[in-house]
PDB file of N, CA and C in Angstrom:
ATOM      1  N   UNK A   1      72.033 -69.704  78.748  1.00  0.00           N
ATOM      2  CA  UNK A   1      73.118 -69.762  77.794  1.00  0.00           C
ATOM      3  C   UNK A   1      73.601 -68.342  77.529  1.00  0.00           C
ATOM      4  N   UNK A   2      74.670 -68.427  77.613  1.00  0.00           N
ATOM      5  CA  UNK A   2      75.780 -66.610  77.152  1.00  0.00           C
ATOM      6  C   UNK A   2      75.838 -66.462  76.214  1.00  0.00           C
ATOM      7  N   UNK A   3      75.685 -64.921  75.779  1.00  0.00           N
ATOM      8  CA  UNK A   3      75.750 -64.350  73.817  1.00  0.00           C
ATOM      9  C   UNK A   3      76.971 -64.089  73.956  1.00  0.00           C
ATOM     10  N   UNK A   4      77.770 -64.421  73.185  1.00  0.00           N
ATOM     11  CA  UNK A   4      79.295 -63.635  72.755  1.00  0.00           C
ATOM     12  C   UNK A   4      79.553 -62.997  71.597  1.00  0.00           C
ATOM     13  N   UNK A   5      79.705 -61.953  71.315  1.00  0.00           N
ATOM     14  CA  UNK A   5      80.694 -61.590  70.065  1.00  0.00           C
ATOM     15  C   UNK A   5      81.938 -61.535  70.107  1.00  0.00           C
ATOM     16  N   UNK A   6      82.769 -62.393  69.265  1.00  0.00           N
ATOM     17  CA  UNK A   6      83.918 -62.113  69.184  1.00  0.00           C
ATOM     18  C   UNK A   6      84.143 -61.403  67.775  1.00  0.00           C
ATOM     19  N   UNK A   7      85.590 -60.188  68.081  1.00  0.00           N
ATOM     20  CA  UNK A   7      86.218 -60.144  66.760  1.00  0.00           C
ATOM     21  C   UNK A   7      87.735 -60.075  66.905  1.00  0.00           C
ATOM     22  N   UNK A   8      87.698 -60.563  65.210  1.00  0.00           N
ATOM     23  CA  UNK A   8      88.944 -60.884  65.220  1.00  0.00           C
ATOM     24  C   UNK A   8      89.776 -60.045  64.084  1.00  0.00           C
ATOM     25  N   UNK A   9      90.576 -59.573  64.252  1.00  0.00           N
ATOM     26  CA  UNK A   9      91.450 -59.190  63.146  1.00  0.00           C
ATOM     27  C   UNK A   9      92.942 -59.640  62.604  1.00  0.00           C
ATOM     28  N   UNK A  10      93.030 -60.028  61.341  1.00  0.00           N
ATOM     29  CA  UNK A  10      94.261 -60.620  61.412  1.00  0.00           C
ATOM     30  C   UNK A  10      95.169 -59.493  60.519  1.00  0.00           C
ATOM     31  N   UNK A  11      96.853 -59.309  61.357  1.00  0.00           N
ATOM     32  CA  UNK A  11      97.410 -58.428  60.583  1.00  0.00           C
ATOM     33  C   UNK A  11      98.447 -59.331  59.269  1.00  0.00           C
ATOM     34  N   UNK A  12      98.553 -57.807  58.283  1.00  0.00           N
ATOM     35  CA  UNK A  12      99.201 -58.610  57.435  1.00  0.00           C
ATOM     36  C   UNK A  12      98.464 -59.559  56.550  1.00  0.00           C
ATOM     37  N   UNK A  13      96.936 -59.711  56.389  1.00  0.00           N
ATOM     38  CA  UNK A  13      96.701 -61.136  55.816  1.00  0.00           C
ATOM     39  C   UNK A  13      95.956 -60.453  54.898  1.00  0.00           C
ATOM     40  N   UNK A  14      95.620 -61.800  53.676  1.00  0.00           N
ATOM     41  CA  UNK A  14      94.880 -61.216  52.530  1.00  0.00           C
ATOM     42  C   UNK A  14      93.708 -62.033  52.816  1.00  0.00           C
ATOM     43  N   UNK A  15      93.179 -62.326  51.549  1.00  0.00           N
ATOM     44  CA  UNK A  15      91.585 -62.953  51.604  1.00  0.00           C
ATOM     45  C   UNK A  15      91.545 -64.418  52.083  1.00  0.00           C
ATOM     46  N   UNK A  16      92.841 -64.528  51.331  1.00  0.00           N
ATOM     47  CA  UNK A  16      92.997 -66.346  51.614  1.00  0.00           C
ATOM     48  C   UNK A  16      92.925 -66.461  53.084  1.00  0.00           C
ATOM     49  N   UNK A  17      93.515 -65.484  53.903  1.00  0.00           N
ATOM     50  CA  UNK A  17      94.341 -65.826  55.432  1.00  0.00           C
ATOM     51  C   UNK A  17      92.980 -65.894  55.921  1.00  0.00           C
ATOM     52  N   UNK A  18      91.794 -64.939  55.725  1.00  0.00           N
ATOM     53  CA  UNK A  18      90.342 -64.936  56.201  1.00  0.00           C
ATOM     54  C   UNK A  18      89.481 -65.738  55.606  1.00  0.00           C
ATOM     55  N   UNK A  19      89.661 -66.720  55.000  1.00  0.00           N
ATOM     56  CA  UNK A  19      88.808 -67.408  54.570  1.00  0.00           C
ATOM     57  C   UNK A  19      89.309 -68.680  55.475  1.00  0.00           C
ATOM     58  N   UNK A  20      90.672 -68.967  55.939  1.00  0.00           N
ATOM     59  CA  UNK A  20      90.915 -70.079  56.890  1.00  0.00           C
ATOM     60  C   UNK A  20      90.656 -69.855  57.616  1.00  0.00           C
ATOM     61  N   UNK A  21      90.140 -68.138  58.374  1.00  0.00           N
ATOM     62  CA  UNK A  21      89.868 -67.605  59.943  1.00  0.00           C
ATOM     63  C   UNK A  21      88.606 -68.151  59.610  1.00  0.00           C
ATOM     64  N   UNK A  22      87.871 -67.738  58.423  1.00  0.00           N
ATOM     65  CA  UNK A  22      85.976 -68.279  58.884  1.00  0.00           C
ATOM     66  C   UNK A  22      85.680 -69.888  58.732  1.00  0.00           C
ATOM     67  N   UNK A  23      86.799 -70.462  57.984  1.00  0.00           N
ATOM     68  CA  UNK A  23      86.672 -72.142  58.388  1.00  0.00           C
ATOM     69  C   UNK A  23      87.078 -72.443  59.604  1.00  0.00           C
ATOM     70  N   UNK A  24      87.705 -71.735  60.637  1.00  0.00           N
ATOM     71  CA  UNK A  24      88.507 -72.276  61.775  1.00  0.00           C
ATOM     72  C   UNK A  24      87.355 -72.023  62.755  1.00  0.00           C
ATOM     73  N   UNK A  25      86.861 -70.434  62.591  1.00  0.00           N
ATOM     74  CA  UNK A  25      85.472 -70.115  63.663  1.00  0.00           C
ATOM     75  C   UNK A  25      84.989 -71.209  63.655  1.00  0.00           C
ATOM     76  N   UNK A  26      83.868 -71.529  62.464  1.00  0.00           N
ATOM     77  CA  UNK A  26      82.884 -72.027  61.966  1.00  0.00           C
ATOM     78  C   UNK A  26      83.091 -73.443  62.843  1.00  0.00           C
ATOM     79  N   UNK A  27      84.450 -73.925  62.497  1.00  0.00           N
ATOM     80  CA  UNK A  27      84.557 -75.623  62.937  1.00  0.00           C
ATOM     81  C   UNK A  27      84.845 -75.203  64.912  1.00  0.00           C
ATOM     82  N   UNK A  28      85.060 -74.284  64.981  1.00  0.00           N
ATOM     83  CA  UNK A  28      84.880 -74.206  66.412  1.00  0.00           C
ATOM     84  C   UNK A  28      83.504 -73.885  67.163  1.00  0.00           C
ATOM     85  N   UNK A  29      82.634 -73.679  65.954  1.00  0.00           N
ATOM     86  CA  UNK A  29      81.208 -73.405  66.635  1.00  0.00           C
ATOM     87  C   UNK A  29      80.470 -72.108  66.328  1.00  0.00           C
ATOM     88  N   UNK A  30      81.487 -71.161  66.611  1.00  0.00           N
ATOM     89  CA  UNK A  30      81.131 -69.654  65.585  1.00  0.00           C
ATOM     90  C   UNK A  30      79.949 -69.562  64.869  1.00  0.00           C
ATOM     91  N   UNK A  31      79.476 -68.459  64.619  1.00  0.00           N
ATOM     92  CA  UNK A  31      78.752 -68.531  63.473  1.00  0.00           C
ATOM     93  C   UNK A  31      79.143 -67.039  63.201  1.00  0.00           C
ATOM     94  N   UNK A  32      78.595 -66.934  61.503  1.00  0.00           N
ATOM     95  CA  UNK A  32      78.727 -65.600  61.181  1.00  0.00           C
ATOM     96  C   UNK A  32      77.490 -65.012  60.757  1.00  0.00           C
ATOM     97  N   UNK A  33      76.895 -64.952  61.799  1.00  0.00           N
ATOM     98  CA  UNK A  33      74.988 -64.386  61.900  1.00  0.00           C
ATOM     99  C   UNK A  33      74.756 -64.297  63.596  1.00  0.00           C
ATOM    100  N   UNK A  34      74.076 -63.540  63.007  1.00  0.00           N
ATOM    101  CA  UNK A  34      72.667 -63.172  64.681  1.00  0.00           C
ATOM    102  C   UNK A  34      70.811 -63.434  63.865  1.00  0.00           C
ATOM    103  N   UNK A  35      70.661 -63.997  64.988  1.00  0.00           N
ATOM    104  CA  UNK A  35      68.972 -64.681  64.450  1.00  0.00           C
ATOM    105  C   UNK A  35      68.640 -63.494  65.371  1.00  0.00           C
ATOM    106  N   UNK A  36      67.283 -63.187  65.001  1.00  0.00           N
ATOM    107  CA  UNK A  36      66.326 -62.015  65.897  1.00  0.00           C
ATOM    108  C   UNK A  36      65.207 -62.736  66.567  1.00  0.00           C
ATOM    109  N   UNK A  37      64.757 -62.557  67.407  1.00  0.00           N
ATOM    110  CA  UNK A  37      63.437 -63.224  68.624  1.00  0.00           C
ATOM    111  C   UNK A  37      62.269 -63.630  67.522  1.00  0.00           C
ATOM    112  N   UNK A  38      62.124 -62.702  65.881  1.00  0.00           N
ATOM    113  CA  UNK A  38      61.365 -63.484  65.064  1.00  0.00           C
ATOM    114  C   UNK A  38      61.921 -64.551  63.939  1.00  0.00           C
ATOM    115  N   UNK A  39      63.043 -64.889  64.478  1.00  0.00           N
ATOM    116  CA  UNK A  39      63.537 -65.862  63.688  1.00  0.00           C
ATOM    117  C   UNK A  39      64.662 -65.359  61.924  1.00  0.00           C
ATOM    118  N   UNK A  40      64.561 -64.221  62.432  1.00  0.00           N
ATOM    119  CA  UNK A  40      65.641 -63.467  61.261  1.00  0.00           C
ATOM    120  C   UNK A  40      66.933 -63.971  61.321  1.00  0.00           C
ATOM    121  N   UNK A  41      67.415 -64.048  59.945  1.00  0.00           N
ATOM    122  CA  UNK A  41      68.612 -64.219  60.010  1.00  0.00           C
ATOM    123  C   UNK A  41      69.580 -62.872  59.514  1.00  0.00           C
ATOM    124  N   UNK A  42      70.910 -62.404  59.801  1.00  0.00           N
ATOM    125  CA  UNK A  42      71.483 -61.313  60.287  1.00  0.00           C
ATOM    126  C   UNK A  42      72.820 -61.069  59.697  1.00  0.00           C
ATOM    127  N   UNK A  43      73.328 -60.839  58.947  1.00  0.00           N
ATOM    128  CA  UNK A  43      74.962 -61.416  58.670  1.00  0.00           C
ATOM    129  C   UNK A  43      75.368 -60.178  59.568  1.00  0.00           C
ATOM    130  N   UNK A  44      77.034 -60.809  59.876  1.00  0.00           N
ATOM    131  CA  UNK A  44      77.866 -60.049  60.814  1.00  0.00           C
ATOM    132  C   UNK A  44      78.607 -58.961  59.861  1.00  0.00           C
ATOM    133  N   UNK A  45      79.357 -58.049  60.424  1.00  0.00           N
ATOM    134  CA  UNK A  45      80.522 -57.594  60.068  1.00  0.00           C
ATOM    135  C   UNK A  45      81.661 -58.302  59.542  1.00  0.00           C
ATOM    136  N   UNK A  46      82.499 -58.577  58.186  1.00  0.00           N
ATOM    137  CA  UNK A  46      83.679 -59.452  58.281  1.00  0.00           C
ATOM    138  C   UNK A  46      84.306 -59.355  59.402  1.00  0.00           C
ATOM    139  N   UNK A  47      84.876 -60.315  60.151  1.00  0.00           N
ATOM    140  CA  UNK A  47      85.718 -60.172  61.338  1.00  0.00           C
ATOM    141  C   UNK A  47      85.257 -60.410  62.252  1.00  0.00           C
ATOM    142  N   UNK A  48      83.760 -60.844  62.380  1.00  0.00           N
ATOM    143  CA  UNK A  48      83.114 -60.690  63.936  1.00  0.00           C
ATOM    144  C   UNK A  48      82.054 -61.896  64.231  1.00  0.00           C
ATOM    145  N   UNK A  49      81.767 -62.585  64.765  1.00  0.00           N
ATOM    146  CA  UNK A  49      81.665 -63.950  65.029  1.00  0.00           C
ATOM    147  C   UNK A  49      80.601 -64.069  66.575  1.00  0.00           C
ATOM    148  N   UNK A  50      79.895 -64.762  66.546  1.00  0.00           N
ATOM    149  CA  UNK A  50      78.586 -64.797  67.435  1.00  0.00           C
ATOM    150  C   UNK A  50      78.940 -66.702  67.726  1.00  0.00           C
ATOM    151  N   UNK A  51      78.481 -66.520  69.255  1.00  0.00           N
ATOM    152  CA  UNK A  51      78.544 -68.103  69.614  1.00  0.00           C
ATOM    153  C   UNK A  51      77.778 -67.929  71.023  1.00  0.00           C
ATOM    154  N   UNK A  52      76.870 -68.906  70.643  1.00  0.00           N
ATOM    155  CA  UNK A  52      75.679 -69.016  72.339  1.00  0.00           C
ATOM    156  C   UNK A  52      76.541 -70.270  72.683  1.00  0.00           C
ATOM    157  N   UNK A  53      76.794 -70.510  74.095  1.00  0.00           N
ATOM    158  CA  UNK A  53      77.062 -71.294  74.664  1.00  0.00           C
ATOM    159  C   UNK A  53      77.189 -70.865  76.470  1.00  0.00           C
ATOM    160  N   UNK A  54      76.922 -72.814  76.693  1.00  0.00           N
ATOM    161  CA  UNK A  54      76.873 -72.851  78.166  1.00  0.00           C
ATOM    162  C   UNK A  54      78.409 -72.855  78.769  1.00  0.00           C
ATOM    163  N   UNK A  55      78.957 -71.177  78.922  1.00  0.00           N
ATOM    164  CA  UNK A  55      80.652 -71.174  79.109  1.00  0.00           C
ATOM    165  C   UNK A  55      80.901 -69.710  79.238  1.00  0.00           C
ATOM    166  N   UNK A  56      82.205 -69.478  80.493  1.00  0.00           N
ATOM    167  CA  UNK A  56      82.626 -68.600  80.230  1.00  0.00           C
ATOM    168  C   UNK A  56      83.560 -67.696  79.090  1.00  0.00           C
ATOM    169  N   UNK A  57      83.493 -66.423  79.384  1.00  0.00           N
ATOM    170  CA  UNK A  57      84.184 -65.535  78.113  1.00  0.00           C
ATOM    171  C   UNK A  57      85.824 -66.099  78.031  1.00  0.00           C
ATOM    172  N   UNK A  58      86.428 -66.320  79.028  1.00  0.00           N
ATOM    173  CA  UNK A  58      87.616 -67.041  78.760  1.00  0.00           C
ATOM    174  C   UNK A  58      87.396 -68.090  77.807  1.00  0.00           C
ATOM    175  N   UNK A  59      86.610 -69.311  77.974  1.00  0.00           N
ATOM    176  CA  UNK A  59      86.406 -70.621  77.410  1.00  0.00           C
ATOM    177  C   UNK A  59      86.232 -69.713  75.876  1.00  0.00           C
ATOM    178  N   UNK A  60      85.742 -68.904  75.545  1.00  0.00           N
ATOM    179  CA  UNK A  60      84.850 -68.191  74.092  1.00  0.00           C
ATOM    180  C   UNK A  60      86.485 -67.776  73.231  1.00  0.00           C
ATOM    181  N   UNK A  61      87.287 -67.169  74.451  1.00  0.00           N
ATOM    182  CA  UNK A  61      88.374 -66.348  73.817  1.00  0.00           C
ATOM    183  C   UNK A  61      89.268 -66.997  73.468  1.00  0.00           C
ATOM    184  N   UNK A  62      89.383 -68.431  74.056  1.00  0.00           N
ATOM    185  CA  UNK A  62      90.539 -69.548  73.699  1.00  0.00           C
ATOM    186  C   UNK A  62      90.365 -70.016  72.353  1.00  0.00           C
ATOM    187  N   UNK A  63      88.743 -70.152  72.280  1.00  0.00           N
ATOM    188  CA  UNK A  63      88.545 -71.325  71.063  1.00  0.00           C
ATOM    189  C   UNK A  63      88.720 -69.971  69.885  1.00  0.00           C
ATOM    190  N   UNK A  64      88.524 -68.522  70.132  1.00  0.00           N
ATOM    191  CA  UNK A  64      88.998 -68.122  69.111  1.00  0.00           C
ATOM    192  C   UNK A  64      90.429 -67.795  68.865  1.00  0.00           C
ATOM    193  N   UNK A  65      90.777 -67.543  69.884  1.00  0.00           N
ATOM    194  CA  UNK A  65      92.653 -67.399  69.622  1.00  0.00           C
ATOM    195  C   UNK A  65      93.129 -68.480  69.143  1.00  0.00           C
ATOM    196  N   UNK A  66      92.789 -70.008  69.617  1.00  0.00           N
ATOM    197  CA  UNK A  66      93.155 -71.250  68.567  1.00  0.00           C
ATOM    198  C   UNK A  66      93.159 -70.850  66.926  1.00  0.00           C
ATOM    199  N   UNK A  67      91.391 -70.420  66.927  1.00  0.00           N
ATOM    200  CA  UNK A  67      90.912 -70.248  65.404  1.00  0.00           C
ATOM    201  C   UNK A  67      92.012 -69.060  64.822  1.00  0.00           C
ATOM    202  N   UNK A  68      92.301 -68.774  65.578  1.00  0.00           N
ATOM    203  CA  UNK A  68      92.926 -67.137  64.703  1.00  0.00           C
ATOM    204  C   UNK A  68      94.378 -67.383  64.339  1.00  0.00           C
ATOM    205  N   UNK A  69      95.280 -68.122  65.570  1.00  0.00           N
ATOM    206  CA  UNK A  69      96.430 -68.726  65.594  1.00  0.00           C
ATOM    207  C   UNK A  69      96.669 -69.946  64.222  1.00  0.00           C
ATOM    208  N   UNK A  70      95.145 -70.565  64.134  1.00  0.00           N
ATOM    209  CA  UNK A  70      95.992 -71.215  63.369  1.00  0.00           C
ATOM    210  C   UNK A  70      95.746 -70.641  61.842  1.00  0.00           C
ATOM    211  N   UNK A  71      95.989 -69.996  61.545  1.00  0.00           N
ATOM    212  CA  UNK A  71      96.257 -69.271  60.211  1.00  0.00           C
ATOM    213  C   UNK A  71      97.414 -68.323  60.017  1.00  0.00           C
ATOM    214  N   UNK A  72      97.898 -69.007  61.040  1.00  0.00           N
ATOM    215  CA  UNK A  72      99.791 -68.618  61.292  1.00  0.00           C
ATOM    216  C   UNK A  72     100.084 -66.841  60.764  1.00  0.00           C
ATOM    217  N   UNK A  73      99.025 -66.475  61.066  1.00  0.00           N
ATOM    218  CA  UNK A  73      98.896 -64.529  61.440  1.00  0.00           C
ATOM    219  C   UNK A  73      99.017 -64.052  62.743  1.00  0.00           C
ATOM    220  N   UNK A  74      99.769 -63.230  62.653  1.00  0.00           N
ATOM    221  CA  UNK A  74      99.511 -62.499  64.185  1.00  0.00           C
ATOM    222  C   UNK A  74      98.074 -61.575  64.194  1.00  0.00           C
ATOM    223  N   UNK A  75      97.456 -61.598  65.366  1.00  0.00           N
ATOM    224  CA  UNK A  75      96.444 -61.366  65.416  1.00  0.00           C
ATOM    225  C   UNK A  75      95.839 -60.593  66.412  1.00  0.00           C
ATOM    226  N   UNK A  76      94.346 -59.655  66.701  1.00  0.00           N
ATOM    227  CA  UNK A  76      94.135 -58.886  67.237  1.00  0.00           C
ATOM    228  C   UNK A  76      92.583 -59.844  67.763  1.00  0.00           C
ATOM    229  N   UNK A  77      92.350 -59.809  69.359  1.00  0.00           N
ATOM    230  CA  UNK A  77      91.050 -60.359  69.461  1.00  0.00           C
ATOM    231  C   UNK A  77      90.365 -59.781  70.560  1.00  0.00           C
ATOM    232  N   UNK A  78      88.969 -59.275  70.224  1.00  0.00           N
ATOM    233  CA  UNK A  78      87.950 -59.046  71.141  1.00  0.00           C
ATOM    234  C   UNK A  78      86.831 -59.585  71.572  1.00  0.00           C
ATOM    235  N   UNK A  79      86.527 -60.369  72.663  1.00  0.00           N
ATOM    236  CA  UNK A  79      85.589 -61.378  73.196  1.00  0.00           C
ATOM    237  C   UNK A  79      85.020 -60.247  74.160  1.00  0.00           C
ATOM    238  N   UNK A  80      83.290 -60.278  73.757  1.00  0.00           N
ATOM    239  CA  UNK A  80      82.548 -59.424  75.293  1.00  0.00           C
ATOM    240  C   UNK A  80      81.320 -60.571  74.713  1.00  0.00           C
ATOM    241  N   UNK A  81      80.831 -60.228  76.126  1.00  0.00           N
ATOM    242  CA  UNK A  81      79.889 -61.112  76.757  1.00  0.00           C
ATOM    243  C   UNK A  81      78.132 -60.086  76.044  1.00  0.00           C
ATOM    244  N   UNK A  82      77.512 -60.741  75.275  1.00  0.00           N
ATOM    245  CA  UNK A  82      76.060 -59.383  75.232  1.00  0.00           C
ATOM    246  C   UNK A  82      75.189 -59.854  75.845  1.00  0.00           C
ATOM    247  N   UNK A  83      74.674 -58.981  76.934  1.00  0.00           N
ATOM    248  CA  UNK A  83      73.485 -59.011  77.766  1.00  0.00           C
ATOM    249  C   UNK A  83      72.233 -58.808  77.181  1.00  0.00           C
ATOM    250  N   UNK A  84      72.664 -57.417  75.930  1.00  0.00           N
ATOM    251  CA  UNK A  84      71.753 -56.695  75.247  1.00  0.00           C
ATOM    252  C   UNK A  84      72.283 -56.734  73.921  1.00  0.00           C
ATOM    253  N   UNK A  85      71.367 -56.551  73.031  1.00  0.00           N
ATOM    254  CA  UNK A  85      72.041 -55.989  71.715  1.00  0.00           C
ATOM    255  C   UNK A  85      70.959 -55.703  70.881  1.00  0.00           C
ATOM    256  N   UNK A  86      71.134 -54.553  69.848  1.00  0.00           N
ATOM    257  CA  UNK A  86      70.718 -54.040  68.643  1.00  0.00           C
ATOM    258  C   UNK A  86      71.660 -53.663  67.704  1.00  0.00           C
ATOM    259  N   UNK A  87      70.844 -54.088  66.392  1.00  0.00           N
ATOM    260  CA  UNK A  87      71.546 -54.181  65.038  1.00  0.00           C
ATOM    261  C   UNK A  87      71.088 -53.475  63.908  1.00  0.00           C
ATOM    262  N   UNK A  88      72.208 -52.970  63.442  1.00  0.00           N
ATOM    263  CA  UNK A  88      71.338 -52.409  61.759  1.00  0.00           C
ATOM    264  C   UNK A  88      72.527 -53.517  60.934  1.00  0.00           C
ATOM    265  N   UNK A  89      71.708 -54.950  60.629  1.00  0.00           N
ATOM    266  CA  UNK A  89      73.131 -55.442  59.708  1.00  0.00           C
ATOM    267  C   UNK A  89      72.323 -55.624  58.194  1.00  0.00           C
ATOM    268  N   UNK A  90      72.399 -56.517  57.901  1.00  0.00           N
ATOM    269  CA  UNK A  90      71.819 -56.922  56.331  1.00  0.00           C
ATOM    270  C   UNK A  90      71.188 -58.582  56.743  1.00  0.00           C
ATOM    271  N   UNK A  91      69.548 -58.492  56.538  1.00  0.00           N
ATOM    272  CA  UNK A  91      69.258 -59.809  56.441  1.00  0.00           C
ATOM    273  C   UNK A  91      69.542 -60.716  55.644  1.00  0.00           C
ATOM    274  N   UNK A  92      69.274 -61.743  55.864  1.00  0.00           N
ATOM    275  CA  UNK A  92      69.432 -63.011  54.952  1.00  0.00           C
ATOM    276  C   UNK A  92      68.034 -63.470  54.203  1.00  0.00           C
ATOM    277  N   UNK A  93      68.046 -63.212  53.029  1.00  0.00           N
ATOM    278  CA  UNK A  93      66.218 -63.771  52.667  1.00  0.00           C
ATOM    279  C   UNK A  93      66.871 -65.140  51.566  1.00  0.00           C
ATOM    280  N   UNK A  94      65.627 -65.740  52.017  1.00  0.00           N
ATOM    281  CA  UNK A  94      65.502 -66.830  51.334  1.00  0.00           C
ATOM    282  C   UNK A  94      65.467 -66.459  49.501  1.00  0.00           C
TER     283      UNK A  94
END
């Protein structure tokens, strides 16, 4: 299965416009976390969006340009594929 990060930026928009971008990820599969090999949970950067799936980076970049499009913003998007990755983000504790 492929790691993706996508990000997204929307121009012009306020809080409202990003709060329909993280319902649109989310219902496309998105998440806004990275888990660690001990089971950590990770929050992202606003704007930036993690999705494992069995699919190419095209298939990753559509379902977010849908998500981003439909919050009727023009928009900025970066889809890469992670082979590797390390993080300094903020955990999630129970």
């Amino acid at each position: 299965m492929a790691k993706y990060t996508t990000r997204v930026e929307l121009r012009d928009a306020g809080p409202a416009d990003y709060e329909k971008l993280n319902a649109a990820m989310l219902e496309a599969g998105f998440t806004t976390s990275l888990r660690s090999e001990d089971g950590s949970v990770f929050i992202l950067p606003a704007g930036e969006f993690n999705k494992d799936i069995k699919a190419g980076i095209k298939e990753v970049y559509q379902l977010a340009e849908k998500a981003a499009n439909s919050t009727g913003k023009k928009n900025w998007i970066l889809t890469t594929e992670a082979i590797n990755r390390m993080w300094k983000l903020q955990e999630v504790l129970d």
